[in-house]
Protein backbone atom coordinates (compact mmCIF):
# COMPACT_ATOMS: atom_id res chain seq x y z
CA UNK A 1 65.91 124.48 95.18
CA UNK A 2 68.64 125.88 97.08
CA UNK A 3 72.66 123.94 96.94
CA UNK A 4 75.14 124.61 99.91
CA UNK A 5 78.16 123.97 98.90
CA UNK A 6 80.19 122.31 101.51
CA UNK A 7 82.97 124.79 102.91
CA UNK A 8 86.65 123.42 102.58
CA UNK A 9 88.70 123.66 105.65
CA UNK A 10 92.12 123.53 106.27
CA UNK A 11 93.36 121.25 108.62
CA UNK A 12 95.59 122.77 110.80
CA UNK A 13 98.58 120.15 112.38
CA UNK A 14 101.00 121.24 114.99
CA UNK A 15 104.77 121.84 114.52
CA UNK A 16 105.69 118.77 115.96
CA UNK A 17 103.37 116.40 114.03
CA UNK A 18 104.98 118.37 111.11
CA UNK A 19 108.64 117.31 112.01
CA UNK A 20 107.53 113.40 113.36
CA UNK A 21 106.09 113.21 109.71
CA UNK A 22 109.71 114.60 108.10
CA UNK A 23 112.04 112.78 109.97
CA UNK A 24 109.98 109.87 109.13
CA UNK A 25 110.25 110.62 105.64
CA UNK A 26 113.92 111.13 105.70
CA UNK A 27 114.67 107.11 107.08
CA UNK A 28 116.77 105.05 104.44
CA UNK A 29 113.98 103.97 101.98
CA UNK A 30 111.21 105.63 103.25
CA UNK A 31 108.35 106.68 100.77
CA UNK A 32 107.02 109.80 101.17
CA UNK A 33 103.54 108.94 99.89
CA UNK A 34 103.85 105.91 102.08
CA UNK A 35 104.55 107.67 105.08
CA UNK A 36 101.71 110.51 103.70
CA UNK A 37 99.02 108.22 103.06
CA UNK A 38 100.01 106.18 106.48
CA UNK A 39 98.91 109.61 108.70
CA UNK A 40 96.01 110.85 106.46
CA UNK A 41 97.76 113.56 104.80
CA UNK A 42 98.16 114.21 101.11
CA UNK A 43 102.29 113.45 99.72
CA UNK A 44 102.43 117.16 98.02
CA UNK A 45 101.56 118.63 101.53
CA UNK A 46 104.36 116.68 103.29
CA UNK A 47 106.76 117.69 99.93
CA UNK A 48 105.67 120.70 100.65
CA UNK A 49 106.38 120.99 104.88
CA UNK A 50 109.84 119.25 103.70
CA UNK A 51 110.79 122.39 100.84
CA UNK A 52 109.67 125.11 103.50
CA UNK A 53 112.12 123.64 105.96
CA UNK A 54 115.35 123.41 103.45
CA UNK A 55 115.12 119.66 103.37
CA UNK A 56 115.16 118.30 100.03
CA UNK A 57 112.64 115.29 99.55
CA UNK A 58 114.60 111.66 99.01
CA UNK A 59 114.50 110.60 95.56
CA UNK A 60 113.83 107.13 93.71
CA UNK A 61 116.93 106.72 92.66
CA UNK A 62 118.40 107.42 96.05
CA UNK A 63 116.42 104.45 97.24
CA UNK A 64 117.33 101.49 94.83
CA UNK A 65 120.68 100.59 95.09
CA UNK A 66 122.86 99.90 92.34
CA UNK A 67 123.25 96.73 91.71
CA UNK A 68 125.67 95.84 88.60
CA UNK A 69 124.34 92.65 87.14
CA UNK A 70 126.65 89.47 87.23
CA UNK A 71 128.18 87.64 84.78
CA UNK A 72 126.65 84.93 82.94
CA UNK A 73 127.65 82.10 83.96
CA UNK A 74 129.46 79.73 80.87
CA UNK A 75 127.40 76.56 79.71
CA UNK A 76 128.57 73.53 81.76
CA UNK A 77 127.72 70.28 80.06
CA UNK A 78 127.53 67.68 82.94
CA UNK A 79 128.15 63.86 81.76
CA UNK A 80 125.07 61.58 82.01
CA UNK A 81 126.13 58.93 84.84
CA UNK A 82 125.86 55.21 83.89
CA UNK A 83 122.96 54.41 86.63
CA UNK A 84 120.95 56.29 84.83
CA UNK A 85 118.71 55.21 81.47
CA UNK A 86 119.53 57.23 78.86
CA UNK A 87 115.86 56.19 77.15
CA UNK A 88 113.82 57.99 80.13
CA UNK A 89 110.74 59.75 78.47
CA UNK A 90 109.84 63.26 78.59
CA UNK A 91 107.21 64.18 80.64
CA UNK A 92 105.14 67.17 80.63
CA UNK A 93 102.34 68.89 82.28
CA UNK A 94 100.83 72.35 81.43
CA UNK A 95 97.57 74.38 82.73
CA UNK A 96 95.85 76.49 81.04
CA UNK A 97 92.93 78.30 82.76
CA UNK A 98 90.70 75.07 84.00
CA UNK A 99 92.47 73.14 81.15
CA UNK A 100 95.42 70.55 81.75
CA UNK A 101 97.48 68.35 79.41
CA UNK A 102 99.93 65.64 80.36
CA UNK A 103 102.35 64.22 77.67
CA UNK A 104 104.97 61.74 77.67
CA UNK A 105 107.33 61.84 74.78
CA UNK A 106 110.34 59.36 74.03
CA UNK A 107 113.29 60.82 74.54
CA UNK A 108 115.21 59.82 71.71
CA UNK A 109 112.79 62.12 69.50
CA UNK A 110 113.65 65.07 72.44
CA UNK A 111 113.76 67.44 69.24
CA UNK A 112 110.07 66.77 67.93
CA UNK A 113 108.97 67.46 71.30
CA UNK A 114 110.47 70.67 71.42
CA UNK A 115 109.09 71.88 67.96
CA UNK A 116 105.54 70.81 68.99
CA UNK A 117 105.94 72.35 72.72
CA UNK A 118 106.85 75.72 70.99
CA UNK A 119 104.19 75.38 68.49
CA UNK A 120 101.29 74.65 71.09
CA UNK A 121 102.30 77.89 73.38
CA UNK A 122 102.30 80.29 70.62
């Protein structure tokens, strides 16, 4: 039984393709595997076309902005207007998979139904 071995070739692409592919790369938050993968070529190869030509490849830090989080707002307690019944029940739907449960709780007991609700999802 005789194997052949299939040869490898390399894939020759002209100078131009070459600098389409970097200055493509080097858009505000380009990926370089994006771009890589979007013209059939492998990311190290284009990292590579990028470090022969001085042009150092973008970073991922360079392309998430900062963003310093904001403050929390404070805990505003809003006044329960008189329209409104004060005895409304709790409702409550969940899903689980195929599973769903509907319960309707008195509100007085508001604190029961939140020990039971954080016993059932553990």
């Amino acid at each position: 039984m005789e194997i052949h071995k299939p040869t490898r070739r390399h894939r020759h692409h002209p100078e131009e393709f070459k600098r389409a592919v970097i200055a493509a790369c080097c858009e505000p938050g380009a990926s370089v595997a994006g771009i890589a993968m979007a013209n059939g070529i492998n990311a190290n190869q284009v990292r590579r076309w990028m470090r022969e030509r001085g042009i150092e490849p973008p970073t991922r830090r360079s392309l998430v902005p900062v963003v310093e989080p904001a403050p929390a707002p404070a805990f505003v307690q809003l006044p329960l207007s008189p329209a409104e019944p004060a005895s409304r029940d709790i409702r409550i739907e969940i899903r689980r998979g195929n599973t769903a449960i509907k319960v309707d709780w008195p509100a007085q007991a508001s604190g029961d139904c939140a020990a039971w609700l954080r016993d059932w999802l553990r």
